[in-house]
Protein backbone atom coordinates (compact mmCIF):
# COMPACT_ATOMS: atom_id res chain seq x y z
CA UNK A 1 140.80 117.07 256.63
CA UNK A 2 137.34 115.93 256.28
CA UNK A 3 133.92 118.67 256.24
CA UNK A 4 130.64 117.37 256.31
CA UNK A 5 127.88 118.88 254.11
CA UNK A 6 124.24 118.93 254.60
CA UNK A 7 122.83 117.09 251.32
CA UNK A 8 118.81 116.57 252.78
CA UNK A 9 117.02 118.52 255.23
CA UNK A 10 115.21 115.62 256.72
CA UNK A 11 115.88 111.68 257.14
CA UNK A 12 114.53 109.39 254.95
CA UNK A 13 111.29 107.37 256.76
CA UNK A 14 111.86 103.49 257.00
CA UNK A 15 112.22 101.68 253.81
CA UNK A 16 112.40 105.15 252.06
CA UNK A 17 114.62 106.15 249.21
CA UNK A 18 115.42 109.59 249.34
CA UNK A 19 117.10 111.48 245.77
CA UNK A 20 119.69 114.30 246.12
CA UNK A 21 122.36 115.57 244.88
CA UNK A 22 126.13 116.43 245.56
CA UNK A 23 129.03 118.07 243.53
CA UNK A 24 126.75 116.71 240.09
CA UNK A 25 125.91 113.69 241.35
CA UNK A 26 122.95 112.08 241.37
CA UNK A 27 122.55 109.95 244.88
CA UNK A 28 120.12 108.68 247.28
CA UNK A 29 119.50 108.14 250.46
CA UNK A 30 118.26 104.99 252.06
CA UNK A 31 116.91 104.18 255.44
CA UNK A 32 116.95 100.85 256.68
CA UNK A 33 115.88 99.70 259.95
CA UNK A 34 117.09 103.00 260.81
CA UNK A 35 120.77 102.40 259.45
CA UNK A 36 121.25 105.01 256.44
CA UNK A 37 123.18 104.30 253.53
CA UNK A 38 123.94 106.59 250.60
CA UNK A 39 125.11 105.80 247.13
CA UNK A 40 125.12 106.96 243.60
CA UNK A 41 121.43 106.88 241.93
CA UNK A 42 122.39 105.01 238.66
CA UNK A 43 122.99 101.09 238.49
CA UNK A 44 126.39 100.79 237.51
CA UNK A 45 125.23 98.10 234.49
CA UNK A 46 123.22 100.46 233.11
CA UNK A 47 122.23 104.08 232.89
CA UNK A 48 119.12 103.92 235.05
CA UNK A 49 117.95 105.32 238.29
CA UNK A 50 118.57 102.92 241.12
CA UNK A 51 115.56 104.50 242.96
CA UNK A 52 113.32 103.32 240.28
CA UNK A 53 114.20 99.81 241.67
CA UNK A 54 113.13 98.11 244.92
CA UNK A 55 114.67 98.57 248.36
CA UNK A 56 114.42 95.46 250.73
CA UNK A 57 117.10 94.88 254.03
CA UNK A 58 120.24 96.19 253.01
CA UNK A 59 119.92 95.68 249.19
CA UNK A 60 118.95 97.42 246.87
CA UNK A 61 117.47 95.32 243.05
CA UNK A 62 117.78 97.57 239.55
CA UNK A 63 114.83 97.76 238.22
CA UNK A 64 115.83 97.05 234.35
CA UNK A 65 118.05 93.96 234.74
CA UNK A 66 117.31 92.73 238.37
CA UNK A 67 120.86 93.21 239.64
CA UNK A 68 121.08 93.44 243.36
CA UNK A 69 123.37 95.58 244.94
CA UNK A 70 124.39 95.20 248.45
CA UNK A 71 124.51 99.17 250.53
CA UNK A 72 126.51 97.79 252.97
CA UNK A 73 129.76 97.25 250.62
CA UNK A 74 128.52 98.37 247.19
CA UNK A 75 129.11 94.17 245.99
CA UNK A 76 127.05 93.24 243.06
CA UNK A 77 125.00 89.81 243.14
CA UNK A 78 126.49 89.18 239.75
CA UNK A 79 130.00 88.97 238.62
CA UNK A 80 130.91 91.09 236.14
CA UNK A 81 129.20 93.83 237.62
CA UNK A 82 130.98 96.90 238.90
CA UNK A 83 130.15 97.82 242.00
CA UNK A 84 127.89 100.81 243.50
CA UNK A 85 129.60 103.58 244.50
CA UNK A 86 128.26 104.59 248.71
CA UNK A 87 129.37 107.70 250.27
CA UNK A 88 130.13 108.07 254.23
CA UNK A 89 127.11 110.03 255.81
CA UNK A 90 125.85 110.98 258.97
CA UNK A 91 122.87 112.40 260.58
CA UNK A 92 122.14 115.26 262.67
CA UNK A 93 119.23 117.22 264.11
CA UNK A 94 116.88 114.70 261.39
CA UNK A 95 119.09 116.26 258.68
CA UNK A 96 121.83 114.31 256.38
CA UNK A 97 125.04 115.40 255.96
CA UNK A 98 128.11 113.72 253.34
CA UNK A 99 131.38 113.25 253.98
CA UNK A 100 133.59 115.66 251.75
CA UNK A 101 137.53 114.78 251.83
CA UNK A 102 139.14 118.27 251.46
C-alpha cells in the first residue's frame, strides 16, 4: 500500500528547481512546462548538487562535468553513467507530495 507525503508546501514556478528533503535524502523538485519531476539532488558521477546545474525542457546538465540527465527516465547522455534516481510525486492544493511504498 502506497501513502503520499507532503515534501514542499508550494509548487515550484516554471523552470524552477525546488530543494527538499525526504527520509535523508537530498531531492529536488522541478517544474517544467508545468509537468513536475522529482529526483535525487546529487549527480550520480559525482558528489555534487544537481541544482547547482542548469534546468532546460526535461533535462537537467551537472554543473561540474556537463552530464545531462534526462527527468523523464533518469537516462544519462553518457554511457557509463548511472542513472538519476526520480521519485513518483503529485500535486495538490499548490503543495507536493512523494510517493512512499509502505
Amino acid at each position: 500500500m502506497a501513502q503520499w507525503i507532503e515534501i514542499l508546501d508550494k509548487k515550484p514556478k516554471l523552470g524552477e528547481m525546488l530543494e527538499t528533503t525526504f527520509k535523508g535524502e537530498d531531492l529536488f523538485v522541478a517544474n517544467v512546462n508545468d509537468e513536475l519531476f522529482c529526483a535525487k539532488n546529487k549527480c550520480p558521477h559525482e558528489d555534487i548538487k544537481l541544482t547547482l546545474g542548469c534546468l532546460k525542457n526535461k533535462t537537467i546538465r551537472c554543473s561540474l562535468h556537463g552530464f545531462i540527465f534526462n527527468l523523464t527516465n533518469g537516462k544519462a547522455n553518457e554511457e557509463g553513467i548511472d542513472d538519476l534516481i526520480l521519485y513518483p510525486i503529485k500535486e495538490l492544493n499548490n503543495k507536493i507530495f512523494i510517493k512512499e511504498d509502505l
